[in-house]
Protein backbone atom coordinates (compact mmCIF):
# COMPACT_ATOMS: atom_id res chain seq x y z
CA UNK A 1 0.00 0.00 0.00
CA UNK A 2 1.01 3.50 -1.03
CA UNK A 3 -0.88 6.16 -1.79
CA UNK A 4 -0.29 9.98 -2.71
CA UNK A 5 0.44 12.48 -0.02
CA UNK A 6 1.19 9.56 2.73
CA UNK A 7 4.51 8.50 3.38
CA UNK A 8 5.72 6.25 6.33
CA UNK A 9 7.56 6.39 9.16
CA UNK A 10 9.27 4.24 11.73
CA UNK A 11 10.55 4.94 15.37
CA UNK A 12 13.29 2.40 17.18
CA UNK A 13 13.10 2.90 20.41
CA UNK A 14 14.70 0.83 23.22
CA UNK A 15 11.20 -1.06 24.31
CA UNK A 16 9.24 -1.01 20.55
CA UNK A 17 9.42 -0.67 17.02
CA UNK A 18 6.90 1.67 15.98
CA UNK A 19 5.55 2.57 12.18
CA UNK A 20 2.28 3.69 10.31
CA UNK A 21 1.48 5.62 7.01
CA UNK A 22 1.09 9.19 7.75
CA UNK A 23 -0.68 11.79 5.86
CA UNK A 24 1.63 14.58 5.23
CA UNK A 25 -1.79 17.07 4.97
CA UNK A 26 -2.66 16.74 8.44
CA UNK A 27 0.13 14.83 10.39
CA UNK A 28 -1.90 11.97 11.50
CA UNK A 29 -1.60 8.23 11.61
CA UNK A 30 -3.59 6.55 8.08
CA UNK A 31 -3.85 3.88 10.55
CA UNK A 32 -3.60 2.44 14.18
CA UNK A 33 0.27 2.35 15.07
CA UNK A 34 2.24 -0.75 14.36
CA UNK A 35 4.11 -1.96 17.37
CA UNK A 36 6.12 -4.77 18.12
CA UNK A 37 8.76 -5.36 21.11
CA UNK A 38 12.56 -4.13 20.15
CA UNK A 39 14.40 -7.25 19.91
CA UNK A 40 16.95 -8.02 23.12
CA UNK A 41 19.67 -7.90 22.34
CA UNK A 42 18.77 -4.72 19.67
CA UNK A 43 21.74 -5.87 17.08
CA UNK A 44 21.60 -4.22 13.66
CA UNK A 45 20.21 -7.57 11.67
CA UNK A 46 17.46 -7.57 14.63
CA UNK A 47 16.05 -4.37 14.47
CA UNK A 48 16.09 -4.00 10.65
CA UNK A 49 14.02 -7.43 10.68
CA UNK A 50 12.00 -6.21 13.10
CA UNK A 51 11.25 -2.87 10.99
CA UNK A 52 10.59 -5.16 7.87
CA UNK A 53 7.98 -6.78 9.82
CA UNK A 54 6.39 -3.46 10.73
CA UNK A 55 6.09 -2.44 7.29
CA UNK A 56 5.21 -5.95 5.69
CA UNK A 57 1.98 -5.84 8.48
CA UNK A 58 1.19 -2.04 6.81
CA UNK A 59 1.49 -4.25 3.59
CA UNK A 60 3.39 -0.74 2.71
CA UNK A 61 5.15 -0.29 -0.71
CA UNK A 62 6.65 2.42 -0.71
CA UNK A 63 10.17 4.22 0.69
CA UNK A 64 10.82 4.36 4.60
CA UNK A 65 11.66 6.72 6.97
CA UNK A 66 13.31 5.35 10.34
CA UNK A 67 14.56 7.16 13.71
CA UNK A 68 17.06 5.65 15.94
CA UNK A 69 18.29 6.49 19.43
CA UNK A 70 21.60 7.91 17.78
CA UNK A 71 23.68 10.46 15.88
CA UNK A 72 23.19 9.68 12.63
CA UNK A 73 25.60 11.34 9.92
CA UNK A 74 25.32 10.24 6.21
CA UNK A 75 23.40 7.20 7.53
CA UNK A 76 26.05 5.76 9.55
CA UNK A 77 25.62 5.60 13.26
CA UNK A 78 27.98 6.92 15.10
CA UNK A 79 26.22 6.54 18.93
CA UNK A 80 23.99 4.12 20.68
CA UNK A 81 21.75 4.82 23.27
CA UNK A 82 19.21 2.21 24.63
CA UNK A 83 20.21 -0.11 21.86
CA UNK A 84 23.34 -2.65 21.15
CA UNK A 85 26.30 -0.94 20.78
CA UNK A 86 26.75 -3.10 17.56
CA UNK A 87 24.83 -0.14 15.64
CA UNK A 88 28.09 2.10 16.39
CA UNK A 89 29.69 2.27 12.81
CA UNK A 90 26.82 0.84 11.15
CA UNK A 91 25.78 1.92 7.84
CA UNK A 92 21.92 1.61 9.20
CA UNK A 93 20.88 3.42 6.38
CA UNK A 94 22.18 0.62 3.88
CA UNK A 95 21.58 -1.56 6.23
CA UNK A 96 17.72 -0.75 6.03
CA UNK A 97 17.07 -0.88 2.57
CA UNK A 98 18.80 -4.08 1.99
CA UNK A 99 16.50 -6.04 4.43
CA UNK A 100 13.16 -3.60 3.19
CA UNK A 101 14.18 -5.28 -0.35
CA UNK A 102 15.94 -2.31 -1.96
CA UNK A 103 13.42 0.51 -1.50
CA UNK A 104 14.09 3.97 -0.56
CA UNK A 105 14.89 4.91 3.07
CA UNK A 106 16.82 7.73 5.59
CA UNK A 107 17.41 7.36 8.53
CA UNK A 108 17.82 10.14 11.68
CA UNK A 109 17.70 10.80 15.00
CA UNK A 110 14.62 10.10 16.66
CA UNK A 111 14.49 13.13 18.83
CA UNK A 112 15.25 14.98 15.63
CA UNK A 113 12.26 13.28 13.69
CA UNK A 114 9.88 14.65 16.66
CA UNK A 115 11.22 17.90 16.29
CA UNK A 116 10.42 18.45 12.78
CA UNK A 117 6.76 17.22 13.56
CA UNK A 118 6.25 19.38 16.15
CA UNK A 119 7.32 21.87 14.83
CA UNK A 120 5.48 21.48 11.38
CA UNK A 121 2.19 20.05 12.70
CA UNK A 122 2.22 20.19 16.84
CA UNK A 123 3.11 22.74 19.61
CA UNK A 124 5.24 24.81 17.41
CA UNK A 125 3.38 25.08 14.27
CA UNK A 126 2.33 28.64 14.80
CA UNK A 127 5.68 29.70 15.85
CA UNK A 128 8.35 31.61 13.54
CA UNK A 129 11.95 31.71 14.13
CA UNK A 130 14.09 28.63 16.00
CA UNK A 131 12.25 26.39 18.11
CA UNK A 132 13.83 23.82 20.54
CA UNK A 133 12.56 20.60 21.46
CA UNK A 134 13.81 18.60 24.48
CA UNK A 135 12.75 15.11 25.40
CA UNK A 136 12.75 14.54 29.39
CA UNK A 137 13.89 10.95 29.92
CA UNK A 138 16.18 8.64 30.78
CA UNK A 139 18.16 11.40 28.91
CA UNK A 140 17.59 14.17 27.56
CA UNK A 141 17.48 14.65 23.58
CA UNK A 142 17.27 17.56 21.57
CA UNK A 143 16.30 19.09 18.24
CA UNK A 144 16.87 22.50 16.70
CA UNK A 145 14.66 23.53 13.79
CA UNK A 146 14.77 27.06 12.46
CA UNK A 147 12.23 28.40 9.87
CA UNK A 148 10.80 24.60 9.35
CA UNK A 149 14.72 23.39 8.49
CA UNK A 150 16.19 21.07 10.65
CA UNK A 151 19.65 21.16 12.49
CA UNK A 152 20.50 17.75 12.85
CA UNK A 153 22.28 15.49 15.39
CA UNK A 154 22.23 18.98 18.33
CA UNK A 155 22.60 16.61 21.43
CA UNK A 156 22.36 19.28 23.96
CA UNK A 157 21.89 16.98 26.48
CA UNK A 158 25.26 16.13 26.51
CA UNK A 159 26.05 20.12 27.31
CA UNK A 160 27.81 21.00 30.25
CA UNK A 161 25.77 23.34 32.32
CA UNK A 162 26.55 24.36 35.86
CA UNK A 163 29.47 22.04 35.74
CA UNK A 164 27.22 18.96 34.54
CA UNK A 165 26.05 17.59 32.10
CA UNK A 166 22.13 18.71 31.21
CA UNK A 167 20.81 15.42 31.41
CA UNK A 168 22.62 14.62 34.79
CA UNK A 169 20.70 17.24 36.17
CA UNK A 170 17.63 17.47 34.42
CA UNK A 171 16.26 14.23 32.73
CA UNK A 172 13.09 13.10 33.80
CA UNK A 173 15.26 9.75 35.31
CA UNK A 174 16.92 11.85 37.74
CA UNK A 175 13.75 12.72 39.55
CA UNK A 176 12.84 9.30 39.86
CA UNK A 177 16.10 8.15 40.86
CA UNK A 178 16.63 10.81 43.60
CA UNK A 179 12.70 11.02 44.43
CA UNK A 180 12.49 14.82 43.89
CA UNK A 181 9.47 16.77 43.81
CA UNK A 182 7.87 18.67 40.80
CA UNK A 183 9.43 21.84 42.61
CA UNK A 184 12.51 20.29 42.71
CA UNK A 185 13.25 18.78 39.73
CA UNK A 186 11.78 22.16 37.99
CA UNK A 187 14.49 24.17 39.41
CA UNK A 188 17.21 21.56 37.86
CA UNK A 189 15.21 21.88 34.61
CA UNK A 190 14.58 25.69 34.71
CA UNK A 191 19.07 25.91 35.37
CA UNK A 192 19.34 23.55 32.42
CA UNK A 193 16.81 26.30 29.70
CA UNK A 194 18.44 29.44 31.00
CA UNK A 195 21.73 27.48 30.09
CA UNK A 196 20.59 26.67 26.95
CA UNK A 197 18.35 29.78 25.81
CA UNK A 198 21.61 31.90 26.34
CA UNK A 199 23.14 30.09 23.86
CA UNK A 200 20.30 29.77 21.03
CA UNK A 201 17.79 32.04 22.26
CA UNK A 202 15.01 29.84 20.76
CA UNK A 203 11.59 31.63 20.43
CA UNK A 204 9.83 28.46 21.85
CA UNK A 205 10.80 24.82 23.82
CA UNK A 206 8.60 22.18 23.18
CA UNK A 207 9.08 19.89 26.04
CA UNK A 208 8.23 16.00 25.11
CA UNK A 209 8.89 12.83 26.50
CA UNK A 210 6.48 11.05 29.18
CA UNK A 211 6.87 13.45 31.97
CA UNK A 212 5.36 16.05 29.44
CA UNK A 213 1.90 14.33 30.01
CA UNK A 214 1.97 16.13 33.32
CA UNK A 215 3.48 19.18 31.83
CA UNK A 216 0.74 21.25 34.18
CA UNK A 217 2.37 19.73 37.55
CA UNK A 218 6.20 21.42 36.63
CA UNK A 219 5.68 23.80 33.27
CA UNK A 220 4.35 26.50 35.44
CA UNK A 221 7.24 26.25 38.28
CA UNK A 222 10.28 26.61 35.63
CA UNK A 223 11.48 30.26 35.99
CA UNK A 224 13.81 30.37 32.43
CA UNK A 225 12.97 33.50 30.16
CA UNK A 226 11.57 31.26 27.09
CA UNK A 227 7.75 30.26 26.67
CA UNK A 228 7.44 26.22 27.23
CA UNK A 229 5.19 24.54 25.76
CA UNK A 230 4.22 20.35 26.33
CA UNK A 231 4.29 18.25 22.97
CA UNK A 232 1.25 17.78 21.08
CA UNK A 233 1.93 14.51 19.39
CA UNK A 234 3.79 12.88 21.72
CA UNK A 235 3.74 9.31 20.94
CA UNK A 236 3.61 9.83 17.13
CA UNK A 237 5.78 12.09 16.96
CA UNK A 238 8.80 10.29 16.00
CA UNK A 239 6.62 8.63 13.23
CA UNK A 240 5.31 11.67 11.81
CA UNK A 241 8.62 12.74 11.66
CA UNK A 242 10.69 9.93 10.11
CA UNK A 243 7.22 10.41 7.07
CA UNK A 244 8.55 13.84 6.50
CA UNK A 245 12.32 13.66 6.67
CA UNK A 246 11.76 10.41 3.75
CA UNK A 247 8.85 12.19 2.18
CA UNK A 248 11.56 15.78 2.17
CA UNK A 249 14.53 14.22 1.40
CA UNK A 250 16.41 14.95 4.92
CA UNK A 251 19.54 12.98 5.02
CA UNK A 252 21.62 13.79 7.91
């Protein structure tokens, strides 16, 4: 199945492989989501079999687009978080279309992929200028997209701020794993933004990941200059996203 104006997308995550047709009008799923565990261990061969067997259950046709937990430069991987450290070096992106017979694919970063759909169809779509997304975690990702074009592979959770790194501080895992508070943890956060906004001075954050479902409990206790704003598509966002980088042509 293919069909004009759709285009589909995959997101590898460390606990599923997700895909669906998307149309590129609207942003939203053709269809319900295709899920199916990540494999353990998540080698190369094993995922990419795994995302054949998403797309063969969309009885899809057409090319691919696929996220991965990773930097991604002209489709070779170059990190590896929550997957085998097997997919460091990997040339996932020929990797991919060899085991989805041949057909077109990219591949990117997922946090990147969600960037680009928020910003195109979500929280930011009203916004003009450079908008920064950060996923709250076990880390924390990142994705800069300025005037609709993406800056790939921005991993600004890695930046040292306040003499540690961001995601040390301020990923959603370090409130669970030191039990803080909402107030707490929103102070760590709000250090980690004012870091970051003097740098980029963004014009929005979009803050995703799952603790952004209860963006109302610490969005209103963060005390950085920039307006936050909770993702909108949240768990199709990465799917949306890998649709429009193969759909655009993005090749990071």
């Amino acid at each position: 199945m293919s069909a004009r104006g759709h285009a589909f997308g995959i997101d590898i995550g460390g606990s599923g492989v997700k895909g669906a047709a998307v149309d590129l009008a609207t942003g939203e799923l053709v269809h319900e989501r295709i899920k199916i565990a990540t494999p353990h261990p998540s080698t190369p061969k094993a995922v990419a079999e795994a995302a054949a067997e998403v797309v063969a259950k969309a009885a899809w046709d057409g090319p691919v687009g696929l996220t991965l937990p990773s930097v991604v430069l002209d489709g070779v991987v170059r990190t590896a978080a929550n997957i085998d450290k097997g997919w460091i070096g990997t040339d996932a992106r020929a990797l991919f279309a060899a085991t989805l017979g041949g057909r077109e694919v990219t591949v990117l970063n997922d946090a990147d992929a969600a960037g680009l759909a928020e910003d195109h169809y979500g929280a930011a779509k009203d916004f003009a200028g450079l908008v920064l997304l950060l996923t709250f975690g076990t880390g924390i990702g990142s994705a800069l997209i300025f005037h609709g074009t993406l800056v790939p592979n921005s991993e600004l959770g890695h930046l040292e701020i306040g003499g540690m790194e961001a995601e040390h501080r301020a990923a959603a895992s370090i409130k669970d794993r030191d039990d803080l508070t909402y107030k707490q943890w929103a102070a760590e956060v709000s250090a980690v933004l004012s870091g970051l906004e003097n740098l980029f001075w963004p014009k929005v954050i979009v803050a995703g990941g799952g603790i952004s479902r209860d963006a109302d409990q610490w969005i209103p206790l963060l005390t950085n200059r920039t307006p936050v704003i909770p993702a909108h598509l949240r768990n199709t966002a990465g799917i949306v996203g890998a649709a429009m980088a193969i759909e655009a042509g993005i090749a990071p």
